[in-house]
C-alpha atoms as a PDB file:
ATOM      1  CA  UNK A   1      55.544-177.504  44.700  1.00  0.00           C
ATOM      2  CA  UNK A   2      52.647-178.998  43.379  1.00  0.00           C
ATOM      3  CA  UNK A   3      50.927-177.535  39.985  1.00  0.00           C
ATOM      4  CA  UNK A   4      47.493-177.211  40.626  1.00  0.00           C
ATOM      5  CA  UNK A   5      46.456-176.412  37.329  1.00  0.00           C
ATOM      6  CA  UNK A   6      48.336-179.581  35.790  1.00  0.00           C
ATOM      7  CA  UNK A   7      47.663-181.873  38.297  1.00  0.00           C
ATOM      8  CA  UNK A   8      43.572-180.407  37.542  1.00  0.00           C
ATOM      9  CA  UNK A   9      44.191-181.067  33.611  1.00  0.00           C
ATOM     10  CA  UNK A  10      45.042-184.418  34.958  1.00  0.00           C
ATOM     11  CA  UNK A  11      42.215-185.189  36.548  1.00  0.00           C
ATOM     12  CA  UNK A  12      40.137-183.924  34.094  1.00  0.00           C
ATOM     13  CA  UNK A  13      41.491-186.136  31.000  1.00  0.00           C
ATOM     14  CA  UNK A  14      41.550-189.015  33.842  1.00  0.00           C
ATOM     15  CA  UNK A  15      37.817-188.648  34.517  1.00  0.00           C
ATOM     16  CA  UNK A  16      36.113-187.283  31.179  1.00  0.00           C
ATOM     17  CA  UNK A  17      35.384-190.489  29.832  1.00  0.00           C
ATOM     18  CA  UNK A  18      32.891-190.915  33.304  1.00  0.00           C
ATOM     19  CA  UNK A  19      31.124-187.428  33.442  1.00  0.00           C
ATOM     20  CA  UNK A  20      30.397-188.016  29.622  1.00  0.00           C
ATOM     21  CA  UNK A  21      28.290-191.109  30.925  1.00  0.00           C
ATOM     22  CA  UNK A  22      26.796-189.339  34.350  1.00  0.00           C
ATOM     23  CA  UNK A  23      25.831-186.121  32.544  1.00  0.00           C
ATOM     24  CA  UNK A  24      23.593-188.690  29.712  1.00  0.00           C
ATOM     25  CA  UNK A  25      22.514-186.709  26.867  1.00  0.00           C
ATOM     26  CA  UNK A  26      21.186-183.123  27.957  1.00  0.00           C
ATOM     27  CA  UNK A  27      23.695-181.659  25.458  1.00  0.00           C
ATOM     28  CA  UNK A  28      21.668-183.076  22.810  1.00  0.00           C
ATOM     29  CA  UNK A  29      18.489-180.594  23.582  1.00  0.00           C
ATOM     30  CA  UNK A  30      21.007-176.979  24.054  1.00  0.00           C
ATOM     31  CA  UNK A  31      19.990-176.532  20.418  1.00  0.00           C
ATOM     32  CA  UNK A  32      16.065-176.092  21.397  1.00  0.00           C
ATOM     33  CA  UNK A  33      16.208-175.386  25.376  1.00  0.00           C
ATOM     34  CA  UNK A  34      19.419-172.900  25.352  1.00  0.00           C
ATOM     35  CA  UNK A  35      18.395-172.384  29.300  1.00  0.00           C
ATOM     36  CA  UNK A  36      20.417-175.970  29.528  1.00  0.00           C
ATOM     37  CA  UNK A  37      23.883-174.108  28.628  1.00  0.00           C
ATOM     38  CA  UNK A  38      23.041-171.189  29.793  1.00  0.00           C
ATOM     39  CA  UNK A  39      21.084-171.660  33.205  1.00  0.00           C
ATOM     40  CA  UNK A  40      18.313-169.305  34.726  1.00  0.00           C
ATOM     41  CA  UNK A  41      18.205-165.821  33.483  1.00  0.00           C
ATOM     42  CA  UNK A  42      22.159-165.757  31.694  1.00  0.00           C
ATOM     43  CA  UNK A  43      21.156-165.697  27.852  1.00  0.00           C
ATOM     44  CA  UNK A  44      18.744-162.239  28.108  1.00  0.00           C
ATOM     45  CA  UNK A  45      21.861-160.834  30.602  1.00  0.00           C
ATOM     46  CA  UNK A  46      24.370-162.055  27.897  1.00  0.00           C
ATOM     47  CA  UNK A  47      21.872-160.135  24.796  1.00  0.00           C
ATOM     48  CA  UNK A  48      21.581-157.201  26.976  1.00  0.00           C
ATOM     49  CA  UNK A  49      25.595-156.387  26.907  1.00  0.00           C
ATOM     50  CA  UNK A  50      26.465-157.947  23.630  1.00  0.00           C
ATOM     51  CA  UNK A  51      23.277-157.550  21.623  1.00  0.00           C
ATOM     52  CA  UNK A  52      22.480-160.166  18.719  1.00  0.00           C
ATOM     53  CA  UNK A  53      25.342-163.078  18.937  1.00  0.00           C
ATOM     54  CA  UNK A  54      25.000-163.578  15.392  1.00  0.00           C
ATOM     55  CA  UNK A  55      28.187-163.175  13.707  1.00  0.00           C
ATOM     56  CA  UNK A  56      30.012-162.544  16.991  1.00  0.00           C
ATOM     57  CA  UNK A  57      33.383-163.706  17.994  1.00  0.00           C
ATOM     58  CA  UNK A  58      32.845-166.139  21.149  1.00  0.00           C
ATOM     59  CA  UNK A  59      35.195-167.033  23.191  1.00  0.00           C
ATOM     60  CA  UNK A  60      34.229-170.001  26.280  1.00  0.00           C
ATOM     61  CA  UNK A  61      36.786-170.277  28.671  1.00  0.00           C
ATOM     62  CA  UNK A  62      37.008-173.538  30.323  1.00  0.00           C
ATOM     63  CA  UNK A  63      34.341-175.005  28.519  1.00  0.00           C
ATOM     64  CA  UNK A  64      34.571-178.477  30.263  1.00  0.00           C
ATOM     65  CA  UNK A  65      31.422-180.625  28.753  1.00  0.00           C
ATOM     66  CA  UNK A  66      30.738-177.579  26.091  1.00  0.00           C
ATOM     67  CA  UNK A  67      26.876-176.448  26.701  1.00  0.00           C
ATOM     68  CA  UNK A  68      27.459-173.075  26.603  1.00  0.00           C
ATOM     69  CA  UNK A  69      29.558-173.440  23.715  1.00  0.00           C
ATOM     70  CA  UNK A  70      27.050-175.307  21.821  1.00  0.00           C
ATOM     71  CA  UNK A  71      24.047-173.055  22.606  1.00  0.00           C
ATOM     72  CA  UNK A  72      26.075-169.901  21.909  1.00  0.00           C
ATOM     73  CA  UNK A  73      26.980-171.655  18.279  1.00  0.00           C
ATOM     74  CA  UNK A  74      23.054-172.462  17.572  1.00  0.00           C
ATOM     75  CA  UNK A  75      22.595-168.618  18.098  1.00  0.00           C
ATOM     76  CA  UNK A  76      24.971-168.185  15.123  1.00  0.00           C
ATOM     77  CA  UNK A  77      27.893-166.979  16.840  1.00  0.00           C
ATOM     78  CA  UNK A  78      31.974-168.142  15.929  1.00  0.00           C
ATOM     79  CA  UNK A  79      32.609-170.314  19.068  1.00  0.00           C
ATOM     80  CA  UNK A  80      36.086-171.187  20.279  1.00  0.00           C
ATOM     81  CA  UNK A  81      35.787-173.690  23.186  1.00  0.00           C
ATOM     82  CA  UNK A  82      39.031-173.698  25.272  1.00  0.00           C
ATOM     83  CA  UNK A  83      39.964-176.102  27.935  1.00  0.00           C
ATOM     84  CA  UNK A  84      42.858-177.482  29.917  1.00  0.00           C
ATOM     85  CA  UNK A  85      41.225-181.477  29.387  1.00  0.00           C
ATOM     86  CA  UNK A  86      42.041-182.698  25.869  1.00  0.00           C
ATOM     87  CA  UNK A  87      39.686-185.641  26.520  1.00  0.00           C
ATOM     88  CA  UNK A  88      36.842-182.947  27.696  1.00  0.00           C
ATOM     89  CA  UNK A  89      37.449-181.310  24.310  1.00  0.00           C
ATOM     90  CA  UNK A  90      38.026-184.411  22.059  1.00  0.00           C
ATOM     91  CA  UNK A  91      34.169-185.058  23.161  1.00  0.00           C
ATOM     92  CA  UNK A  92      32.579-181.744  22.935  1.00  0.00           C
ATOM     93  CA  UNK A  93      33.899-182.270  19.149  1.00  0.00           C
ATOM     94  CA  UNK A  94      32.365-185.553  18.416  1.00  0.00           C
ATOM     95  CA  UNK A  95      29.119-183.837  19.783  1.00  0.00           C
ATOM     96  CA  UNK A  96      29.419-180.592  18.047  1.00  0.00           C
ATOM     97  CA  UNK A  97      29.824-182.466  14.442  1.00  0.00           C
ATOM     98  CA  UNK A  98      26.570-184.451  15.985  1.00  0.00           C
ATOM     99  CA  UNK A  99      24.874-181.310  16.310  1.00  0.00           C
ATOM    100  CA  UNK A 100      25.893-179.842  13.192  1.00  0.00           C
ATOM    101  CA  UNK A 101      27.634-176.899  14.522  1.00  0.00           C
ATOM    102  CA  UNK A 102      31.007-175.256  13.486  1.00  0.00           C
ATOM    103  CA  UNK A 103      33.180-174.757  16.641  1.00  0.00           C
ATOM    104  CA  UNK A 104      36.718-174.217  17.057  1.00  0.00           C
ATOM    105  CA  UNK A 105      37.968-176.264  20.547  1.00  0.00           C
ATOM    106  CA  UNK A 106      41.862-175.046  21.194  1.00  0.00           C
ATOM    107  CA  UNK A 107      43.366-177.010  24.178  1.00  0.00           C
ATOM    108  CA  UNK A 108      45.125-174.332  26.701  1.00  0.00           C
ATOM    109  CA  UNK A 109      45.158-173.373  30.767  1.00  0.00           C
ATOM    110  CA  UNK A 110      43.021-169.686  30.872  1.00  0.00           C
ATOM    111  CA  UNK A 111      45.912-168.708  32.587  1.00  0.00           C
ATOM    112  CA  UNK A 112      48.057-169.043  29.550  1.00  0.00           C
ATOM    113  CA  UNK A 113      46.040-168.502  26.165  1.00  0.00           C
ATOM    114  CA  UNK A 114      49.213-168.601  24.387  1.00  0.00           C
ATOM    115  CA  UNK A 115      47.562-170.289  21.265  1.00  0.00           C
ATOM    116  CA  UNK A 116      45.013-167.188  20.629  1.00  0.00           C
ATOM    117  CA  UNK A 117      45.778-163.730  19.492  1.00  0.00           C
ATOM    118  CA  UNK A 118      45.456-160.395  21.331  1.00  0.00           C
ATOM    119  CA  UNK A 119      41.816-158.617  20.603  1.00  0.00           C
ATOM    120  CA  UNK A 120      40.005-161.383  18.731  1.00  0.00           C
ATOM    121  CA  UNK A 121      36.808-161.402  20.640  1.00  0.00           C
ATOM    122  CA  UNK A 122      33.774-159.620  20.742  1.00  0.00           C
ATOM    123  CA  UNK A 123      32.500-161.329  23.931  1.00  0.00           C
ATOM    124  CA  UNK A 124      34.294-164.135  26.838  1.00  0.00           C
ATOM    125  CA  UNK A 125      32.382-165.929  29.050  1.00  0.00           C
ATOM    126  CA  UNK A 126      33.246-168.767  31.338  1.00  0.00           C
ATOM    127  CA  UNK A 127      30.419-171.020  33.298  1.00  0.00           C
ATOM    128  CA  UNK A 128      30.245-173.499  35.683  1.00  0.00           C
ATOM    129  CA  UNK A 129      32.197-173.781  38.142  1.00  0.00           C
ATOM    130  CA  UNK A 130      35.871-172.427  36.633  1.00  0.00           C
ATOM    131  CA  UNK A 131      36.952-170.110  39.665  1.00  0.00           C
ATOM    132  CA  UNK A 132      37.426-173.116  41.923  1.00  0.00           C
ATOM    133  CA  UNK A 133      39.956-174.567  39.449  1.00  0.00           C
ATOM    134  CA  UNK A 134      41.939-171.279  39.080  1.00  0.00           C
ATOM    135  CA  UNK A 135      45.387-170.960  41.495  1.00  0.00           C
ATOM    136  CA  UNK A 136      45.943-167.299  39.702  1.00  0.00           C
ATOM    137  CA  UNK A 137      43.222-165.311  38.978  1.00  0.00           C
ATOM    138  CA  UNK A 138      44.988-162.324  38.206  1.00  0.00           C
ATOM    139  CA  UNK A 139      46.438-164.389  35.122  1.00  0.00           C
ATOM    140  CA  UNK A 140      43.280-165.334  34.020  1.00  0.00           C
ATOM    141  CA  UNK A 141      41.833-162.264  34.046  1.00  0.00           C
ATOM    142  CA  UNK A 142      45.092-160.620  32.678  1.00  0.00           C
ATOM    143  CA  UNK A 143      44.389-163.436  29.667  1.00  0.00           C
ATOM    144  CA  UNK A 144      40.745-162.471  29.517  1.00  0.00           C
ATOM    145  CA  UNK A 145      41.569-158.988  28.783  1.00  0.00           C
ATOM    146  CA  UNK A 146      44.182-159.679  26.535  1.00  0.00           C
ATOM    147  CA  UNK A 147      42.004-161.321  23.885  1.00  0.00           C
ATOM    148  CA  UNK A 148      38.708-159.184  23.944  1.00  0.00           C
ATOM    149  CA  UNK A 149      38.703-156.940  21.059  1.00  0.00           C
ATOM    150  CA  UNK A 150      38.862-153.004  22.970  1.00  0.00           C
ATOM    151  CA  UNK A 151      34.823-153.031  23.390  1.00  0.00           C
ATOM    152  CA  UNK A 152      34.475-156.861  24.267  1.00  0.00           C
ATOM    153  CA  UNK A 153      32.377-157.845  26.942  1.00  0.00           C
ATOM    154  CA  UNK A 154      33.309-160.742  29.830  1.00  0.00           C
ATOM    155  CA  UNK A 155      30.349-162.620  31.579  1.00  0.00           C
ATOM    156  CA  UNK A 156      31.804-165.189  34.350  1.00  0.00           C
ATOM    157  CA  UNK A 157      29.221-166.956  36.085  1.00  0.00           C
ATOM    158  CA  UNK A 158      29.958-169.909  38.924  1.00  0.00           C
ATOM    159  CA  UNK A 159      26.698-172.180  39.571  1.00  0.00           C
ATOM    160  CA  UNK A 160      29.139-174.983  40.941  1.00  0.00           C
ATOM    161  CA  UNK A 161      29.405-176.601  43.384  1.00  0.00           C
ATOM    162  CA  UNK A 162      27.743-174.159  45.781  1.00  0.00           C
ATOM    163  CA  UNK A 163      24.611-172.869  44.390  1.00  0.00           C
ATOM    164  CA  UNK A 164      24.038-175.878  42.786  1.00  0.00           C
ATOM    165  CA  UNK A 165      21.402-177.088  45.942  1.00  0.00           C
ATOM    166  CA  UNK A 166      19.304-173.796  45.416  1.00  0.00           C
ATOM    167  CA  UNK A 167      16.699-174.064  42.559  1.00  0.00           C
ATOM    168  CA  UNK A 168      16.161-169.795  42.745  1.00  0.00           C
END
């Protein structure tokens, strides 16, 4: 039987190198357009659960090339990035020292947070595109729940590949 999730890790470490170079240097501006981590209308939904993110526990799930991580850090929240792609992570790092930003990046499948500690988050989100590279939700969300603190909100949002071709 074929591990989806590993065989996806794979893949990712395989081709980070290339969607660092087709994705160019939009990561540079999340710091003063947060709209390009957090698409559309997601920040004021976001502040309208969790209130101010200054000073709150962040957790991205699959964070892939790190937008939302970095924008959520430049709002003054404690970011931990997580993702299955070492190579995805080891260059969301270079760019997060770049930026000037403080984020922890822990390498782990959101099926098995393992490395993180029950209730340690005020809020979770995960963004594009991370349901199509899940073979066990119920894990993941099992995980998710595990490490929100008891009042912790969760914000999942998919904008890939499918509503990518609509602008509204």
């Amino acid at each position: 039987m074929v591990d989806f999730h590993e065989a996806n890790r794979r893949r990712w470490d395989h081709a980070a190198s290339n969607y660092k170079e087709r994705c160019g240097d939009g990561w540079r501006r999340c710091l003063d357009d947060p709209t390009l981590g957090l698409p559309g209308n997601i920040l004021p939904l976001l502040e309208s659960f969790v209130g101010s993110l200054s000073g709150k526990r962040v957790c991205v799930l699959a964070s892939g090339d790190n937008w939302a991580a970095f924008v959520l850090a430049g709002l003054s929240a404690y970011v931990t990035s997580v993702d299955f792609s070492q190579e995805q992570l080891n260059i969301a790092a270079e760019r997060a020292i770049g930026l000037g930003l403080d984020i922890e990046f822990i390498q782990a499948d959101v099926t098995k947070l393992t490395p993180i500690k029950a209730n340690q988050f005020d809020f979770a989100c995960s963004t594009n595109g991370v349901m199509v590279w899940i073979a066990t939700p119920e894990k993941y969300y099992t995980e998710v729940y595990r490490i929100l603190k008891p009042d912790g909100v969760f914000i999942s949002y998919d904008i890939h590949p499918f509503q990518r071709p609509w602008n509204d």
